[in-house]
Each structure stands twice: as structure tokens, then as C-alpha cells.
Protein backbone atom coordinates (compact mmCIF):
# COMPACT_ATOMS: atom_id res chain seq x y z
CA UNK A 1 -19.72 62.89 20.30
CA UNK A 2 -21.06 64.14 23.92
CA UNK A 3 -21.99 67.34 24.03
CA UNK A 4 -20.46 70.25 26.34
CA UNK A 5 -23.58 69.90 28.62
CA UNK A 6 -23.45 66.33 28.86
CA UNK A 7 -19.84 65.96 30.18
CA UNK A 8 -20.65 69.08 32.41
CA UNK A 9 -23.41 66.94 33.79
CA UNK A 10 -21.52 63.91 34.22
CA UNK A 11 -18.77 65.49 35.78
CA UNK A 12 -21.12 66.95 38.14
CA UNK A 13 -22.47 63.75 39.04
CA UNK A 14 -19.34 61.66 39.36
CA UNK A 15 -16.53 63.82 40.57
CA UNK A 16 -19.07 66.48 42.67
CA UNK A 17 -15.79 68.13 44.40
CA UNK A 18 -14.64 69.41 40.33
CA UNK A 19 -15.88 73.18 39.22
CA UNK A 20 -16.75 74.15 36.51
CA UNK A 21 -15.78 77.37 34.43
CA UNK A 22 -15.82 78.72 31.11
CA UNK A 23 -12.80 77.72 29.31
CA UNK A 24 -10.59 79.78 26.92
CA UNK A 25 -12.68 80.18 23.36
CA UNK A 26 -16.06 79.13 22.34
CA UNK A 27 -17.67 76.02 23.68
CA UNK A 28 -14.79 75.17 26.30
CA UNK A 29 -14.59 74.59 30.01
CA UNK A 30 -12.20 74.09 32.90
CA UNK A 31 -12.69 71.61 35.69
CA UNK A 32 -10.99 72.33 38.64
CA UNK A 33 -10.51 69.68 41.73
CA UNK A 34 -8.98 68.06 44.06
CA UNK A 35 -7.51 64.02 43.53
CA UNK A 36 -5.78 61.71 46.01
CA UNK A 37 -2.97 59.35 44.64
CA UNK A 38 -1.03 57.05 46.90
CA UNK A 39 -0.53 59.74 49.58
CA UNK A 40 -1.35 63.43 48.86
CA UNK A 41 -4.04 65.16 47.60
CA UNK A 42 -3.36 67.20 44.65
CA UNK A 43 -5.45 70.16 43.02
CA UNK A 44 -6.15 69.82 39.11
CA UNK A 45 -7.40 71.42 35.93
CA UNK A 46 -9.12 69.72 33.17
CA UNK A 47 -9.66 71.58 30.11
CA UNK A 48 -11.97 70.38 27.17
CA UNK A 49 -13.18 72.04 24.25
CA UNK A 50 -15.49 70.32 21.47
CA UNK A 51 -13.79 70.16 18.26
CA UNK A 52 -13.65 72.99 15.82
CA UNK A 53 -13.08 73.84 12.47
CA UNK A 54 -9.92 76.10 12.38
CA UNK A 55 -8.84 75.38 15.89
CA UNK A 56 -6.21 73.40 16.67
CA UNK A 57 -6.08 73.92 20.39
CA UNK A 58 -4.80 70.80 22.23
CA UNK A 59 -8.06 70.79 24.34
CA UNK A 60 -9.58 70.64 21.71
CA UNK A 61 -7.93 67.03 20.19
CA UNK A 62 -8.46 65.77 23.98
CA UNK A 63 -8.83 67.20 27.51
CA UNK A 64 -5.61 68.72 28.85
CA UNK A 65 -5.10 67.87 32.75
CA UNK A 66 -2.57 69.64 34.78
CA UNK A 67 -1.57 69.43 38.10
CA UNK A 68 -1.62 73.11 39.60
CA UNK A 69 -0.40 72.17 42.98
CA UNK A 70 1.53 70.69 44.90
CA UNK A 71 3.91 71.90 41.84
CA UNK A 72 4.95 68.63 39.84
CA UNK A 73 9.00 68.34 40.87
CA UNK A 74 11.25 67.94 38.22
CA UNK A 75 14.45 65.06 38.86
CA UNK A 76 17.17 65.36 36.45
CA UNK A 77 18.67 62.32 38.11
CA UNK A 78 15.64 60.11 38.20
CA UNK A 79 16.21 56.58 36.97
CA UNK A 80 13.70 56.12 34.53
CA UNK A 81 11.27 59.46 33.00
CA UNK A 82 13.70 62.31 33.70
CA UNK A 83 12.70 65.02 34.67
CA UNK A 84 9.27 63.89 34.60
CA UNK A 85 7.47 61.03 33.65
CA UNK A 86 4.80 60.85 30.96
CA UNK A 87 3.85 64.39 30.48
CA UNK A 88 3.29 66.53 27.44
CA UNK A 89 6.59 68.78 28.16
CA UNK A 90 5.31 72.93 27.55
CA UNK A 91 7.70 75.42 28.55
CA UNK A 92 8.37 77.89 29.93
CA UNK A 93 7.38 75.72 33.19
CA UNK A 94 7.71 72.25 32.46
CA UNK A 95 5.95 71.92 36.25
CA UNK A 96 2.75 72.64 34.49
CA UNK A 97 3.39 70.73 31.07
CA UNK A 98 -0.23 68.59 30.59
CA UNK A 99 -0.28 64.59 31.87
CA UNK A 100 0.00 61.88 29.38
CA UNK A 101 -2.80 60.01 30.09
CA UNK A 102 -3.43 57.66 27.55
CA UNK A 103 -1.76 56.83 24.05
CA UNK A 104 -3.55 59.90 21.64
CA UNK A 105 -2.33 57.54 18.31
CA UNK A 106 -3.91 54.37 19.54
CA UNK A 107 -7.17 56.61 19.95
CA UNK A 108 -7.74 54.73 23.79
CA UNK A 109 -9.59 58.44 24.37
CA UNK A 110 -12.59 59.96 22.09
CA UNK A 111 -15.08 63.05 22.02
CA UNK A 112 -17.70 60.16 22.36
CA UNK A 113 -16.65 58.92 26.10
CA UNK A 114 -17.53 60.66 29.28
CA UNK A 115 -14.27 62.22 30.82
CA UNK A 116 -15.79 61.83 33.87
CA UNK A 117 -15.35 57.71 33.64
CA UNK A 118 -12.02 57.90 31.67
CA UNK A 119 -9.59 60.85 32.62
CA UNK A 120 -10.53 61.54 35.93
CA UNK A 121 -9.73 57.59 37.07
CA UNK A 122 -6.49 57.92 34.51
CA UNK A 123 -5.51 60.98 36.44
CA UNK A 124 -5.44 59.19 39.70
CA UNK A 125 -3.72 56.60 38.26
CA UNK A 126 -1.02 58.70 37.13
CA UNK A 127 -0.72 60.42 40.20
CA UNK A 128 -0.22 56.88 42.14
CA UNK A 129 2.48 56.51 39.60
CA UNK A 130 3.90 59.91 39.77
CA UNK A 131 4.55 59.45 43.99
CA UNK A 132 6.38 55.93 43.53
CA UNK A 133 8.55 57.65 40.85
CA UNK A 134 9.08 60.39 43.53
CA UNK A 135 10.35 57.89 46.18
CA UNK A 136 12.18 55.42 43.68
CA UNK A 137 12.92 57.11 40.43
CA UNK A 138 11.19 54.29 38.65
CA UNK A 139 8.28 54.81 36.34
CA UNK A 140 5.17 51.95 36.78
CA UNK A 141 2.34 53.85 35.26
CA UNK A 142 2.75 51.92 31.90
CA UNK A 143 2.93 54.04 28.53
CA UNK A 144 5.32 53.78 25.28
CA UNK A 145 7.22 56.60 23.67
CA UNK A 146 6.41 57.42 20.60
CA UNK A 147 7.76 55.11 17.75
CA UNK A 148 9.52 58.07 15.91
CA UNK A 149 12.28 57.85 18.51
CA UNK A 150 11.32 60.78 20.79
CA UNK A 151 13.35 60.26 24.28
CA UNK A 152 12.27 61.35 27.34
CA UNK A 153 12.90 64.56 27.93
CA UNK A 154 12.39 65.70 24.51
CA UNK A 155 9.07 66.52 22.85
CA UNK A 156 6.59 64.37 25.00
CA UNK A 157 6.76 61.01 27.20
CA UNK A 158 3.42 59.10 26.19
């Protein structure tokens, strides 16, 4: 597993424009910076906490990225991933529900890889994806549901 420290550092070194903060509980931090997909720039958070006994939080399974602006926007009526493709859904604003970057059951993501050479590239990825399902409604940023026949829309697209 990489420590705190060390995905600090590498963060620092690969993505320089991401800050860093102290995240919620004990041995957690934020990122916070600024991606480009196809078009737009968009402002994120990346939270990551090292596992712990007796905490369950999500960041603390795998990093939680959100996009904080511009605002994610829902489509009811899109073709394929309504009302938003491959995100974790989390009310009470599904706008700021975490991305679904890789497949969690297929373990593609681990405590022992640098976030700064797996989620950061994954979130611009998804972003990419995210402005051609704005224009067209259609999904191409890859991904399965989960076998247990969760649609999208219900509990998670991943």
C-alpha cells in the first residue's frame, strides 16, 4: 500500500495545479483541481483516505472524485446513462454523486497504485466521455453495470 505522503508527493509532482487539504477523519486528504476534457475545463475533488479498521467510508475503499463545477447536468431524456452516466448516484444532489471510474469488483484500482497515474488520467477520460454524452446522449466511456441487474438510474452506473 502507498502511504498518505507518498500519493501527496506524487500528486504534487504529476498534477502540480491539484491542492492539497486535510480530508474528513484521520489520515485523509482532498485534492482539489482543475481538468480539461474534450472542451471545458472543469474543477474537481479527489478524496482518499488509507484504509481503517471500523471505517467504512467510501474514500476509504477507493478515492471518491467529484466534479464541483461546472455542475454535472442531469438528462432524463438522454439516450443511453439517464440522467447521468457512470456515476455513483448520492442524493440529495445527484449533480455531485462521485464518478465511476473504474470497475471496484474487478479490483482495476488498489491502495498500492499512485492515484496520480490512475484516477487523475481516468477522470479526464470520463470527462471526454461525459461532453459527447452532453451533445449526443450516447455513452462511449466504456463500463458494465453491475451483474445483479442494477439499471441506470438506480443504485450506481459502473
Amino acid at each position: 500500500m502507498k502511504s498518505l505522503l507518498a500519493q501527496v508527493n506524487a500528486m504534487q509532482r504529476d498534477w502540480p495545479q491539484f491542492h492539497v487539504t486535510l480530508g474528513i477523519g484521520p489520515k485523509s486528504v482532498i485534492w482539489f483541481g482543475d481538468l480539461k476534457g474534450l472542451e471545458r475545463q472543469f474543477h474537481v475533488s479527489i478524496e482518499y483516505g488509507l484504509p481503517q479498521d471500523g471505517r467504512n467510508d467510501q474514500c476509504r475503499l477507493m478515492p471518491v472524485v467529484r466534479v464541483l463545477r461546472p455542475s454535472l447536468v442531469p438528462n432524463w431524456e438522454a439516450e443511453e446513462e439517464s440522467p447521468l452516466p457512470h456515476v455513483f448516484f448520492e442524493p440529495p444532489d445527484i449533480r455531485l454523486s462521485p464518478l465511476c471510474l473504474f470497475d471496484p469488483k474487478a479490483r482495476e484500482w488498489d491502495p498500492t497504485m499512485f492515484i496520480s497515474r490512475t484516477i487523475v488520467g481516468w477522470t479526464v477520460r470520463w470527462l471526454a466521455a461525459y461532453e459527447f454524452w452532453e451533445m449526443t446522449g450516447r455513452w462511449i466511456g466504456g463500463g458494465r453495470h453491475d451483474e445483479d441487474g442494477t439499471e441506470k438510474g438506480e443504485n450506481h452506473a459502473a
